[in-house]
N, C-alpha and C. Protein backbone atom coordinates (compact mmCIF):
# COMPACT_ATOMS: atom_id res chain seq x y z
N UNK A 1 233.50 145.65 194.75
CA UNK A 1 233.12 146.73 193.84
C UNK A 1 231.66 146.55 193.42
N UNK A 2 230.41 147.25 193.72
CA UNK A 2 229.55 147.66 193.05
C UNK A 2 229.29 147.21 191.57
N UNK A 3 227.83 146.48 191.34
CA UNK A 3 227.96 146.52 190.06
C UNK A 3 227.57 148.24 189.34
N UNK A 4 228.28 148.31 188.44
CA UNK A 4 227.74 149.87 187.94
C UNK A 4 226.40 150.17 187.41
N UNK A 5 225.78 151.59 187.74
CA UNK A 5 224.60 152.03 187.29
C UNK A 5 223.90 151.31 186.40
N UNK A 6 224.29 151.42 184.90
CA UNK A 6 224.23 151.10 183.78
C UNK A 6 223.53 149.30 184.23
N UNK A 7 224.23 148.78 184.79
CA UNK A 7 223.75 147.43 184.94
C UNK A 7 222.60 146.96 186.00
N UNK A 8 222.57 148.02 186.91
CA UNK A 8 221.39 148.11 187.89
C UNK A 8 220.07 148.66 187.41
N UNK A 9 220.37 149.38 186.10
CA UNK A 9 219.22 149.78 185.90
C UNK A 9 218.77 149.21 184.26
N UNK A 10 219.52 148.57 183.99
CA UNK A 10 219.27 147.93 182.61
C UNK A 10 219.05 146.70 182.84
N UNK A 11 217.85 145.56 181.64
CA UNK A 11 218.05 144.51 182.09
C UNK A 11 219.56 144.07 181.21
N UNK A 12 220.36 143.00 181.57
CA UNK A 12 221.60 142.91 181.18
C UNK A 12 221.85 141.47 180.98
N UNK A 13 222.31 141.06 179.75
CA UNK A 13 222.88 139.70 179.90
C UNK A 13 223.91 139.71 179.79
N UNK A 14 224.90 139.09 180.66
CA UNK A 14 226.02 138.32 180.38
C UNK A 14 226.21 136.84 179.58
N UNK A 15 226.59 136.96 178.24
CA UNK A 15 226.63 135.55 177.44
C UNK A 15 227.98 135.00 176.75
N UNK A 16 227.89 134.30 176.61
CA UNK A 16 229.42 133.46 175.86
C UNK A 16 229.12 133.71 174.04
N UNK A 17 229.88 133.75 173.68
CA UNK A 17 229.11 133.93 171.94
C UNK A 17 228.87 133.04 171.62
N UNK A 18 229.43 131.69 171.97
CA UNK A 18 229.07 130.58 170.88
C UNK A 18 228.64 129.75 172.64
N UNK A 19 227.70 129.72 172.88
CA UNK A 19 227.50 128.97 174.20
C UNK A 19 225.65 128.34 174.02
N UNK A 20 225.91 127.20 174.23
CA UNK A 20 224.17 126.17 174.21
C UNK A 20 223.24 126.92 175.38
N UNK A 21 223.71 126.88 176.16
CA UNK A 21 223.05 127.79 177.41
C UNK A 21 222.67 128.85 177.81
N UNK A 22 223.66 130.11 177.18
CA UNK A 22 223.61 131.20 176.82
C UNK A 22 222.06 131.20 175.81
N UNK A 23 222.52 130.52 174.79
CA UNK A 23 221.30 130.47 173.95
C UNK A 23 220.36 130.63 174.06
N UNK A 24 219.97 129.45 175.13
CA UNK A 24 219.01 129.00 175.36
C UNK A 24 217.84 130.52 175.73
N UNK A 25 218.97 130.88 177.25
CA UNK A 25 218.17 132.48 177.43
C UNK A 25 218.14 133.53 176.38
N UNK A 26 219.13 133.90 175.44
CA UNK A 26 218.65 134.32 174.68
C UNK A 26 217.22 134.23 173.69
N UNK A 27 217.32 132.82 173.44
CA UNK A 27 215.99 132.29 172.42
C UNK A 27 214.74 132.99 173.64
N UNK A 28 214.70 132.46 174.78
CA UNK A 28 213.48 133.01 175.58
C UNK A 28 213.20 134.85 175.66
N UNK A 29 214.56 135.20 175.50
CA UNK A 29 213.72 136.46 175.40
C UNK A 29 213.27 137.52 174.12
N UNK A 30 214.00 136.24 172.88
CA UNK A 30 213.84 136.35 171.61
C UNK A 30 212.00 136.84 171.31
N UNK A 31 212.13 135.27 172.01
CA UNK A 31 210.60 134.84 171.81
C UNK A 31 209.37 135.53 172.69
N UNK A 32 209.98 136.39 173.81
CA UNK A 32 209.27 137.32 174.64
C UNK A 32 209.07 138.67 174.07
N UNK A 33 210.26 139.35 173.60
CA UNK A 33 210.89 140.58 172.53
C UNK A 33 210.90 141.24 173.36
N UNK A 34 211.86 140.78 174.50
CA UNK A 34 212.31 141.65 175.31
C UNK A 34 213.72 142.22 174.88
N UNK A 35 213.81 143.66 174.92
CA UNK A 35 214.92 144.59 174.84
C UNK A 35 216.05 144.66 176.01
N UNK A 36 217.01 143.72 176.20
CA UNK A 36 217.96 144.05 176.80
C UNK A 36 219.41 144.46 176.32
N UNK A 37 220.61 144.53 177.18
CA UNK A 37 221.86 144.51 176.90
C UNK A 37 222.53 143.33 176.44
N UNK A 38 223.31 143.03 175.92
CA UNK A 38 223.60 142.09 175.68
C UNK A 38 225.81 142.32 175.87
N UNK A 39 225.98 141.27 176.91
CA UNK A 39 227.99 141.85 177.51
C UNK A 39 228.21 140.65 176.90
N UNK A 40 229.10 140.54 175.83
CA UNK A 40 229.92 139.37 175.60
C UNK A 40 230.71 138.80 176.26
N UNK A 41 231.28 137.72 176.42
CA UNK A 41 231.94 137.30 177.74
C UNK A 41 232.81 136.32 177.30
N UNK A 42 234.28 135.64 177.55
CA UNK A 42 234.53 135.18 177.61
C UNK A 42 234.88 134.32 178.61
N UNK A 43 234.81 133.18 178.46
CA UNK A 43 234.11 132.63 179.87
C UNK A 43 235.51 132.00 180.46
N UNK A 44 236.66 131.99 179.73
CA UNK A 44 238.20 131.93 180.47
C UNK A 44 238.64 133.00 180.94
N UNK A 45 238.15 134.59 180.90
CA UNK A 45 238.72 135.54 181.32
C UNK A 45 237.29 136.22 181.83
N UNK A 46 236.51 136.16 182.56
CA UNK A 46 235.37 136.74 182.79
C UNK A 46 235.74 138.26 183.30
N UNK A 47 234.53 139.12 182.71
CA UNK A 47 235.20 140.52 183.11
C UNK A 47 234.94 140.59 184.73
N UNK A 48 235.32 142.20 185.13
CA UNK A 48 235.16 142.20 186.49
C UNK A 48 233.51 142.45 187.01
N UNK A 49 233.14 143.01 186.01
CA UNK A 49 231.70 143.42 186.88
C UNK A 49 230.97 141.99 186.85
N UNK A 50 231.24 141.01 185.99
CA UNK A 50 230.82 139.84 186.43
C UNK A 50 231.22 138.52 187.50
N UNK A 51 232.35 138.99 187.74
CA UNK A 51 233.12 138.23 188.94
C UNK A 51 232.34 139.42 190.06
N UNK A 52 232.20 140.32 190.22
CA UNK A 52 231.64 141.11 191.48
C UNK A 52 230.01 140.63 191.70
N UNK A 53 229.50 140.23 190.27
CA UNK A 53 228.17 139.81 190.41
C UNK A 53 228.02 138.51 190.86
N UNK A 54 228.67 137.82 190.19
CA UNK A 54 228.21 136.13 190.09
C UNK A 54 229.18 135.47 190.92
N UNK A 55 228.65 134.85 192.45
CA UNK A 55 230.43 134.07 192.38
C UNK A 55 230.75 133.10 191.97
N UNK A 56 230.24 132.39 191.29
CA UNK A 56 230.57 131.34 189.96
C UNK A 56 231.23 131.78 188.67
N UNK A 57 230.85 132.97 188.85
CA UNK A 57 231.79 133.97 187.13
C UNK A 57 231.38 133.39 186.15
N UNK A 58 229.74 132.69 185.94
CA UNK A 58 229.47 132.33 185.07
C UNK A 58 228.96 132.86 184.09
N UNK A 59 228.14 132.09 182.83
CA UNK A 59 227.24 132.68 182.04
C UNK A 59 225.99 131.54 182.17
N UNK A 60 224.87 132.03 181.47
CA UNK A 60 224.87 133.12 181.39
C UNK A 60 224.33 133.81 182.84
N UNK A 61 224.31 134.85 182.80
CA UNK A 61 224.11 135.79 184.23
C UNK A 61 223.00 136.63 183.75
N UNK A 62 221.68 137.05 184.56
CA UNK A 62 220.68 138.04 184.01
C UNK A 62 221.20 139.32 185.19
N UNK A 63 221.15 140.62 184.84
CA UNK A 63 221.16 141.28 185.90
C UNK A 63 219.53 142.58 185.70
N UNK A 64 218.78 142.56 186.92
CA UNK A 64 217.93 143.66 186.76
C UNK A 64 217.42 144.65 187.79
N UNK A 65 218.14 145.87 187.67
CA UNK A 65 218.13 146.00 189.02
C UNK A 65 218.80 145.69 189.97
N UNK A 66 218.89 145.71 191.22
CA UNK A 66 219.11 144.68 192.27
C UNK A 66 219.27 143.33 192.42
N UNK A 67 218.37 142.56 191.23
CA UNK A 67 218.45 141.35 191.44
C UNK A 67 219.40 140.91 190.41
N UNK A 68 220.49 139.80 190.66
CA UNK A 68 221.08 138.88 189.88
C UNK A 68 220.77 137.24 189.98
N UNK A 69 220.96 136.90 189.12
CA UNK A 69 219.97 135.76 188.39
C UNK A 69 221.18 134.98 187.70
N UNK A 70 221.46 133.63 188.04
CA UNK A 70 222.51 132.80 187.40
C UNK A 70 222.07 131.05 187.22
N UNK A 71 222.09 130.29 186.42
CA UNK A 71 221.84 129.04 185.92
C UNK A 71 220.94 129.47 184.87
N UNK A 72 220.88 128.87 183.71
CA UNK A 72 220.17 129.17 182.49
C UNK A 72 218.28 128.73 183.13
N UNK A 73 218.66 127.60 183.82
CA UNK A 73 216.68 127.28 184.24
C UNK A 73 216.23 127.97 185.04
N UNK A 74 216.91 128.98 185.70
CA UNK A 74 216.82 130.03 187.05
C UNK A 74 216.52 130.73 186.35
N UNK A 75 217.58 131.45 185.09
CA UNK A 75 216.79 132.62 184.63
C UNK A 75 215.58 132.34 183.50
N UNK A 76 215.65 131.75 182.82
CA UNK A 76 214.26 131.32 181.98
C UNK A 76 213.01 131.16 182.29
N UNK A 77 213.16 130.26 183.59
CA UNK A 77 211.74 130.48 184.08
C UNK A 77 211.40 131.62 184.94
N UNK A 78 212.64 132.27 185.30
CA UNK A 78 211.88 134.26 185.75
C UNK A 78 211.93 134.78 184.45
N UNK A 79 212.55 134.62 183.70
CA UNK A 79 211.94 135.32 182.59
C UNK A 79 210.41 135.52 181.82
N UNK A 80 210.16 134.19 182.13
CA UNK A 80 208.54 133.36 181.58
C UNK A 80 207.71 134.13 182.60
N UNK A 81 208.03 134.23 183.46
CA UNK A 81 207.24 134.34 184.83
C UNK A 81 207.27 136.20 184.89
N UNK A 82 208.49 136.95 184.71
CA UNK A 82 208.59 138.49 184.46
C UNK A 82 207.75 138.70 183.42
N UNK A 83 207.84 138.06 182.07
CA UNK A 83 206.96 138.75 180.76
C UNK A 83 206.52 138.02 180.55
N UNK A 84 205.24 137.59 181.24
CA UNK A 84 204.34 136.64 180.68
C UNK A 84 203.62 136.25 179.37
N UNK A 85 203.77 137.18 178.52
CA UNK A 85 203.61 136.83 177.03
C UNK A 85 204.52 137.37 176.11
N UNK A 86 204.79 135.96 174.84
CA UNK A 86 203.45 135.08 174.84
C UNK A 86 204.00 133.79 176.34
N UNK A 87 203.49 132.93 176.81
CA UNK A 87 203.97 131.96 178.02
C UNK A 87 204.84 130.69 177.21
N UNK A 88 205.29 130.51 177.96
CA UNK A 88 206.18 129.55 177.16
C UNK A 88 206.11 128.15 177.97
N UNK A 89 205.37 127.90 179.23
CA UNK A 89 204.83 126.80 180.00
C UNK A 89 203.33 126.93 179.63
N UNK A 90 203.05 125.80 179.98
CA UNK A 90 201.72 125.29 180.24
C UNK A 90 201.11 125.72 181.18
N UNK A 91 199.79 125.49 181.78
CA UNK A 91 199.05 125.88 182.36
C UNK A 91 199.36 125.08 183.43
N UNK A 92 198.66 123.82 183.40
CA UNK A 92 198.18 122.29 184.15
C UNK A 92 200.12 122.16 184.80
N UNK A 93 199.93 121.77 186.20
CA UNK A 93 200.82 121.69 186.59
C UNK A 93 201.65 119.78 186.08
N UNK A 94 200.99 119.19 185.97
CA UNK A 94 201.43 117.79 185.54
C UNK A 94 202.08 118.39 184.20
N UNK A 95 201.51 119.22 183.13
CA UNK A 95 202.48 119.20 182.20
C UNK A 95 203.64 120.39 182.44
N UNK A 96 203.66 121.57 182.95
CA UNK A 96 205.13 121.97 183.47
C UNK A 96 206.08 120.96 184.28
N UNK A 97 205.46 120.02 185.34
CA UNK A 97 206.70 119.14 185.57
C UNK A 97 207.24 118.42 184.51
N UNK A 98 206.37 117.61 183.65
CA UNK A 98 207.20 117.07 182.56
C UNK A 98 207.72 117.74 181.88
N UNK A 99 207.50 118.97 181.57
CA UNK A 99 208.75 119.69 180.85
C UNK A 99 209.87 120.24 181.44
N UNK A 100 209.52 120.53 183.18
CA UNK A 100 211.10 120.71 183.56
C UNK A 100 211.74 119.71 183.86
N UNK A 101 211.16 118.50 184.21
CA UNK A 101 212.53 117.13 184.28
C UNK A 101 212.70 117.20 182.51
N UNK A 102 212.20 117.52 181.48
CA UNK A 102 212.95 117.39 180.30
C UNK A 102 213.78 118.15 180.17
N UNK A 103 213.62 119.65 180.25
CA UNK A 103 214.96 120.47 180.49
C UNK A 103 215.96 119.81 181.42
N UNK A 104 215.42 119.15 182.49
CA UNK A 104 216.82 118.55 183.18
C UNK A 104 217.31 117.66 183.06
N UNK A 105 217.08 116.73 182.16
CA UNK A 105 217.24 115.80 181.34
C UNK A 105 218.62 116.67 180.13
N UNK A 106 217.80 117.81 179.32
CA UNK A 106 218.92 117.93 178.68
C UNK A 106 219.82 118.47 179.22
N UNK A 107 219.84 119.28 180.24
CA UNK A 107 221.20 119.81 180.68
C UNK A 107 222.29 118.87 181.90
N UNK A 108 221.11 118.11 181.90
CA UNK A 108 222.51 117.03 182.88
C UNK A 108 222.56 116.07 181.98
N UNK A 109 222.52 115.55 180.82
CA UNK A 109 222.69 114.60 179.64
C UNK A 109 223.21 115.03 178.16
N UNK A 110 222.47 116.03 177.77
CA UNK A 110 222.68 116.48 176.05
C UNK A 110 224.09 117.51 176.48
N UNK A 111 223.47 118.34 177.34
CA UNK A 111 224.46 119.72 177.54
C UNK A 111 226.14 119.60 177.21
N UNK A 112 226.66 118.85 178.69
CA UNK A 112 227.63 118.04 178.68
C UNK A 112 228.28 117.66 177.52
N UNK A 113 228.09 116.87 176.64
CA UNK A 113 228.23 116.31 175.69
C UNK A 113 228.73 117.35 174.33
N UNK A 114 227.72 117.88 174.51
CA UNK A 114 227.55 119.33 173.51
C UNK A 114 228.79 120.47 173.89
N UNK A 115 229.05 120.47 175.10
CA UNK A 115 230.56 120.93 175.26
C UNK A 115 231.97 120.29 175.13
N UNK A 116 231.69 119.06 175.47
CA UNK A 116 232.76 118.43 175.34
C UNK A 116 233.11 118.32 173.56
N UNK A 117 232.32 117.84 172.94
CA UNK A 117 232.79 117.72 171.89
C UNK A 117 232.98 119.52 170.71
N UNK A 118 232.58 120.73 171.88
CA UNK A 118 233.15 121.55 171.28
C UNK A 118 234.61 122.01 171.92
N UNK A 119 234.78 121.67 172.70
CA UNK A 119 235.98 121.77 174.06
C UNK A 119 236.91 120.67 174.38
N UNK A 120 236.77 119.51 173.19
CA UNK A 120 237.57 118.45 174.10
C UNK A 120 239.06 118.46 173.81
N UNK A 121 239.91 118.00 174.59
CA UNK A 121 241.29 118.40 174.59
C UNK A 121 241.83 117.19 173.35
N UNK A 122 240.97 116.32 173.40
CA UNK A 122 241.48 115.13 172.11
C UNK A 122 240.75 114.35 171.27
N UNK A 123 241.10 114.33 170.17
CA UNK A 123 240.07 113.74 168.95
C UNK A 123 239.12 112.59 169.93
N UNK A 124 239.72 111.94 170.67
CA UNK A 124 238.96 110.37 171.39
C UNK A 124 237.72 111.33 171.95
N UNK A 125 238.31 111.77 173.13
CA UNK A 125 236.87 112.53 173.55
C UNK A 125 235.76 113.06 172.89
N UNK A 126 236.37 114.21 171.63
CA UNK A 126 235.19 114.74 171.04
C UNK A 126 234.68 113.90 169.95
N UNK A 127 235.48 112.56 170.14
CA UNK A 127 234.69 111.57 169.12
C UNK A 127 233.49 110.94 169.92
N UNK A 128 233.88 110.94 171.17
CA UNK A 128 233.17 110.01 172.30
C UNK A 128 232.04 110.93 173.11
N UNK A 129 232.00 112.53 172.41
CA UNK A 129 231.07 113.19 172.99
C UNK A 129 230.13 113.51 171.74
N UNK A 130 230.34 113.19 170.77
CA UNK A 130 229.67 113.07 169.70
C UNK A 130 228.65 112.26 169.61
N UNK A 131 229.41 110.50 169.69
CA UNK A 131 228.69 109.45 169.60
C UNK A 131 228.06 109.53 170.60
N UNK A 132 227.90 109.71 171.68
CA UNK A 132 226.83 110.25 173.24
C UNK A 132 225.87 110.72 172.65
N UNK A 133 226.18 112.02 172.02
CA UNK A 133 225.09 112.79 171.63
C UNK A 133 223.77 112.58 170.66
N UNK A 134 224.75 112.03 169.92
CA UNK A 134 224.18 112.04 168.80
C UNK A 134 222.86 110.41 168.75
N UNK A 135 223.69 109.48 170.05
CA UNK A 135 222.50 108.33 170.24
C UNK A 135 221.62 108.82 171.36
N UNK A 136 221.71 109.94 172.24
CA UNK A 136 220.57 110.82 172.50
C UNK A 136 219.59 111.03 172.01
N UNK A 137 220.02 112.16 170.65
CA UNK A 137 219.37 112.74 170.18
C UNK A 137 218.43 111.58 169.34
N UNK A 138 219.09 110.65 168.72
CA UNK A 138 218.30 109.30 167.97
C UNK A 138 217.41 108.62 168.77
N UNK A 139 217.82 108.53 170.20
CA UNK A 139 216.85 108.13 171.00
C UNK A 139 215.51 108.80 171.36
N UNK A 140 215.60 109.85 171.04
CA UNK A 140 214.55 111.13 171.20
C UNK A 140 213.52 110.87 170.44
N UNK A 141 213.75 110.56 169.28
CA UNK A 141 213.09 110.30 167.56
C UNK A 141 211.70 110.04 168.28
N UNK A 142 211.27 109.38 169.10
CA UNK A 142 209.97 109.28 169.05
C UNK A 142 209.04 110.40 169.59
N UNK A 143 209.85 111.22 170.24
CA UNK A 143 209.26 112.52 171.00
C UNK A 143 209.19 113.35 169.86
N UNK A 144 209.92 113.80 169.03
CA UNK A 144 209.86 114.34 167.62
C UNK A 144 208.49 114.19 166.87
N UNK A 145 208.71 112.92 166.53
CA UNK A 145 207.59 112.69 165.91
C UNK A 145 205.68 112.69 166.60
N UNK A 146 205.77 112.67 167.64
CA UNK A 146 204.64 113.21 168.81
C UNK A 146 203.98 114.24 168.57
N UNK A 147 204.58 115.27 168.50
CA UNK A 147 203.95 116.73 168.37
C UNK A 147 204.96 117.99 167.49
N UNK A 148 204.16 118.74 167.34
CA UNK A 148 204.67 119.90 166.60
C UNK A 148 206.13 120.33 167.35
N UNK A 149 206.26 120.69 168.84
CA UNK A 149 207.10 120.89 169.41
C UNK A 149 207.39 119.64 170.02
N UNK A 150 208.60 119.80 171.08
CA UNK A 150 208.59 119.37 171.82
C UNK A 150 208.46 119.23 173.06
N UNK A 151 207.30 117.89 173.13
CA UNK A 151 206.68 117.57 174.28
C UNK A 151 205.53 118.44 174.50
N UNK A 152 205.06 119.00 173.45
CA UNK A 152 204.27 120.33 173.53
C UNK A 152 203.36 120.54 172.45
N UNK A 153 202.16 120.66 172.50
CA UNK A 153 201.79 121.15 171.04
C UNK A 153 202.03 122.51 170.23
N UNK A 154 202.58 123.87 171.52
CA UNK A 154 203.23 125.19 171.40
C UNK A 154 204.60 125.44 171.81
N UNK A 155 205.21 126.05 171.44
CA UNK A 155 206.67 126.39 171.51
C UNK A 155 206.48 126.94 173.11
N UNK A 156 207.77 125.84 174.11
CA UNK A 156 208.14 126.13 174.75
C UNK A 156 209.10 126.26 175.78
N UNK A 157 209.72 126.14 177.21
CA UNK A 157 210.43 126.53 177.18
C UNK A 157 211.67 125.14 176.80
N UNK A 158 211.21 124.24 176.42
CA UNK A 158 211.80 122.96 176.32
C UNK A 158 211.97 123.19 174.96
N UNK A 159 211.94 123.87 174.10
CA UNK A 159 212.20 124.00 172.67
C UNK A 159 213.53 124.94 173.22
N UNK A 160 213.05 126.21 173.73
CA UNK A 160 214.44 126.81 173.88
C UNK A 160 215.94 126.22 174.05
N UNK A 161 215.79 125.28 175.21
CA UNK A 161 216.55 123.66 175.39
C UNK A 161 217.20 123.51 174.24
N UNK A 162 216.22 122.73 173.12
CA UNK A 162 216.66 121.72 172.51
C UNK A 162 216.90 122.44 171.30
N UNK A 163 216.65 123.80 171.04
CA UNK A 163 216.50 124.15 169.54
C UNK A 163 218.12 124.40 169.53
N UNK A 164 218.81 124.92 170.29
CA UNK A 164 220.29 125.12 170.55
C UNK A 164 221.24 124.15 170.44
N UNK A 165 220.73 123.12 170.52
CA UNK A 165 221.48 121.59 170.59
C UNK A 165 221.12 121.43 168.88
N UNK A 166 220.05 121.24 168.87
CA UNK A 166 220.05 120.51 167.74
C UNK A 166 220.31 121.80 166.41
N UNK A 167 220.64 122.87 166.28
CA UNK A 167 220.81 123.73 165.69
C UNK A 167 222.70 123.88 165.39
N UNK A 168 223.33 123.04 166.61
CA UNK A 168 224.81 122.75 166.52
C UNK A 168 225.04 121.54 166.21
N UNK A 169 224.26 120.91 165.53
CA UNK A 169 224.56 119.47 165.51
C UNK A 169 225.67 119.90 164.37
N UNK A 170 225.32 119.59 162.76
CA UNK A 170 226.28 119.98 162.09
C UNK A 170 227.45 120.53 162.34
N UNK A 171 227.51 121.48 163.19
CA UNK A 171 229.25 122.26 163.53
C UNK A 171 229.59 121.18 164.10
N UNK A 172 229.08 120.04 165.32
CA UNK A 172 229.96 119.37 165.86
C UNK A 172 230.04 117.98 164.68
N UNK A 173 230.05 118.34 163.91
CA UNK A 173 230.25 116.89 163.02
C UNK A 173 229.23 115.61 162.90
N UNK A 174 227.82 115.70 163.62
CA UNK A 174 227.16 115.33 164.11
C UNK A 174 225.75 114.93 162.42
N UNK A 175 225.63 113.75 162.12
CA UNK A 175 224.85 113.78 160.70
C UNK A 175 224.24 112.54 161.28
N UNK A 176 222.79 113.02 161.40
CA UNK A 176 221.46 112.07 161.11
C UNK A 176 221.23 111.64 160.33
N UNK A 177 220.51 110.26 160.35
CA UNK A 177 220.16 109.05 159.22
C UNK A 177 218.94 109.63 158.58
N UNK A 178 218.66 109.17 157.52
CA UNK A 178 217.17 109.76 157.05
C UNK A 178 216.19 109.52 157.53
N UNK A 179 216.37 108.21 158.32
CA UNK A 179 214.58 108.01 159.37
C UNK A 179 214.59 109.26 160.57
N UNK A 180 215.81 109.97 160.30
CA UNK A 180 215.61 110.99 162.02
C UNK A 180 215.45 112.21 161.20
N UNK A 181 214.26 112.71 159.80
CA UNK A 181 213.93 113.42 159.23
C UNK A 181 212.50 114.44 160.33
N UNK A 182 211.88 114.09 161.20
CA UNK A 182 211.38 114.33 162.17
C UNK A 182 212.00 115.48 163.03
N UNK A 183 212.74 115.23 163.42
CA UNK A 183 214.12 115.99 164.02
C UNK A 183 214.59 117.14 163.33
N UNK A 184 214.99 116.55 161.95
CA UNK A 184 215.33 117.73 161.03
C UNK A 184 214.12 119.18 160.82
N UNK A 185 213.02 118.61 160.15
CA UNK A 185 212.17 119.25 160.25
C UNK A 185 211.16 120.01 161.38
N UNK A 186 211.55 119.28 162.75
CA UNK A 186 211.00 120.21 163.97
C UNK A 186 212.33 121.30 163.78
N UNK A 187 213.84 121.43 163.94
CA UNK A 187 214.65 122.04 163.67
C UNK A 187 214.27 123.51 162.87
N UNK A 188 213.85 122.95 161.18
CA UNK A 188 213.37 124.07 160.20
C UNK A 188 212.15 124.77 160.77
N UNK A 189 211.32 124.08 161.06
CA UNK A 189 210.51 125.25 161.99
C UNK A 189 210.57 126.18 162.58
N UNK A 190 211.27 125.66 163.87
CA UNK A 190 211.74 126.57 164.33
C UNK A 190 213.02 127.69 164.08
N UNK A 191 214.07 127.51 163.73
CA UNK A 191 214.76 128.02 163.17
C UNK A 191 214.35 128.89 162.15
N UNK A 192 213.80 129.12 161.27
CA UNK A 192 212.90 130.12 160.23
C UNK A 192 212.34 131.40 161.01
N UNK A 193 212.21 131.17 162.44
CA UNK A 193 211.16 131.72 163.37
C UNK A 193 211.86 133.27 163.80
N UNK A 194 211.35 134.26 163.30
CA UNK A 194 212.23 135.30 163.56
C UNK A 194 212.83 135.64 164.68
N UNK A 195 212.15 135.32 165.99
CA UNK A 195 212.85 135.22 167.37
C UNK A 195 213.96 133.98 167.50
N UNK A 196 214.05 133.09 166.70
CA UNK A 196 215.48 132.20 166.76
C UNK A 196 216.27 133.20 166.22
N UNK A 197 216.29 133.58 164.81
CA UNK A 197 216.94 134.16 164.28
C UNK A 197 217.70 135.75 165.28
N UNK A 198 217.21 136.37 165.54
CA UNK A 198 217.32 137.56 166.44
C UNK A 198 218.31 136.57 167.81
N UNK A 199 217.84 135.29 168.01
CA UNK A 199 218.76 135.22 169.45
C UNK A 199 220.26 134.67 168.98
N UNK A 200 220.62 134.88 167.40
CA UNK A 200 221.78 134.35 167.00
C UNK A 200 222.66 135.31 167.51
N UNK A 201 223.71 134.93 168.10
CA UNK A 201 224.73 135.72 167.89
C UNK A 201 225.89 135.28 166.35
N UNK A 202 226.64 136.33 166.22
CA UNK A 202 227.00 136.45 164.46
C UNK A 202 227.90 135.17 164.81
N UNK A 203 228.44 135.11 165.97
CA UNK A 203 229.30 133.34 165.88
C UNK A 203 228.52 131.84 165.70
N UNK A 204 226.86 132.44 166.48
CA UNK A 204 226.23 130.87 166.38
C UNK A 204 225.84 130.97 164.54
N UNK A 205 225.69 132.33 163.87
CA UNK A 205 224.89 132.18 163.04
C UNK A 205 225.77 131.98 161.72
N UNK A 206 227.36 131.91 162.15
CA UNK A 206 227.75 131.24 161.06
C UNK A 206 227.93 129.92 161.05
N UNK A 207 227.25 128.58 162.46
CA UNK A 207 227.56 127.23 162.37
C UNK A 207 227.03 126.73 161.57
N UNK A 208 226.01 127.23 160.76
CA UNK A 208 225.03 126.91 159.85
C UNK A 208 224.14 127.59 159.15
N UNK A 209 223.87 127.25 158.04
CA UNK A 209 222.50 128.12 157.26
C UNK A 209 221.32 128.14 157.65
N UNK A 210 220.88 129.29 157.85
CA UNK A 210 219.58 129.47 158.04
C UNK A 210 218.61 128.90 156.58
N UNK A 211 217.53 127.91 157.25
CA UNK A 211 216.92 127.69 156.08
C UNK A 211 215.88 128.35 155.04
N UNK A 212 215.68 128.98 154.21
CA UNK A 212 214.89 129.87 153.40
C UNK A 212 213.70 129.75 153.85
């Protein structure tokens, strides 16, 4: 079956409501102010026009046009690359590689973790995807404290990454020591930022308060 009109000619996301990844593309096109669709999805019953699109039946999924677009780093960096402002990479190619092995860093390390302990079938696990996480994220502390962003002196696409993680810490039960105040406060930054705010969906935006 055809994906329908409506989706060939709109740009379209397919997203999970409460999903780190999903997010993530959302925050990028927050931060672009790009106008798309937005299909809620549940990602145990995926609808049909997304099983006809994706054969993974994943999220999130970009559709535009003709083209479909699936893995959150697939579509982010065509996104960066479609609406080039404001850019959300660097110029100098030495610093875009270090920021995409950091995105791949968090999604084959933080990601994981960050599901399991919202998904795990037993207290052990989501105790044991917690404590993962959470000596990650402590291990990070010195990248925090480095620069305004992370790994970056401007918001980019490695904030999108991490602002999603560390924006669920609290829902997953997850409480930093006071020396990882660094962390906290790159967090309030960004988060205040009206394009975070706009990429909430009303499920992420009740895991926590937005800070004044």
């Amino acid at each position: 079956m055809a994906a329908s009109p409506r989706l060939r000619n709109t740009l379209t996301l397919f997203s999970a409501r409460d999903c780190v990844l999903c997010h993530r593309v959302r925050l990028v096109l927050a931060a672009k102010g790009v106008n798309y669709d937005l299909v809620p999805v549940d990602p145990a019953h995926p609808p049909e026009d997304l099983i006809d699109l994706n054969p993974y039946h994943s999220v999130p999924t970009l559709v535009e046009r003709e083209l479909v677009l699936y893995s959150a780093s697939v579509v982010t960096e065509y996104l960066d690359e479609r609406y080039p402002h404001p850019p959300l990479m660097p110029i100098d190619p030495l610093s875009r590689a270090r920021l995409r092995l950091a995105m791949l860093r968090l999604e084959h390390e933080w990601v994981p973790h960050v599901q399991a302990a919202q998904q795990a079938g037993s207290k052990a696990q989501a105790d044991n995807a917690r404590k993962q996480l959470r000596d990650l994220v402590l291990a990070a502390l010195p990248l925090f404290k480095a620069s305004k962003f992370f790994l970056n002196p401007e918001m980019s696409l490695a904030d999108c990454a991490m602002a999603p993680i560390i924006w669920r810490l609290p829902s997953l039960g997850i409480v930093l020591p006071k020396e990882a105040k660094p962390i906290d406060d790159y967090g309030q930054r960004i988060f205040r930022n009206p394009g975070f705010i706009r990429s909430l969906t009303p499920e992420e935006n009740a895991l926590r308060e937005i800070p004044a």
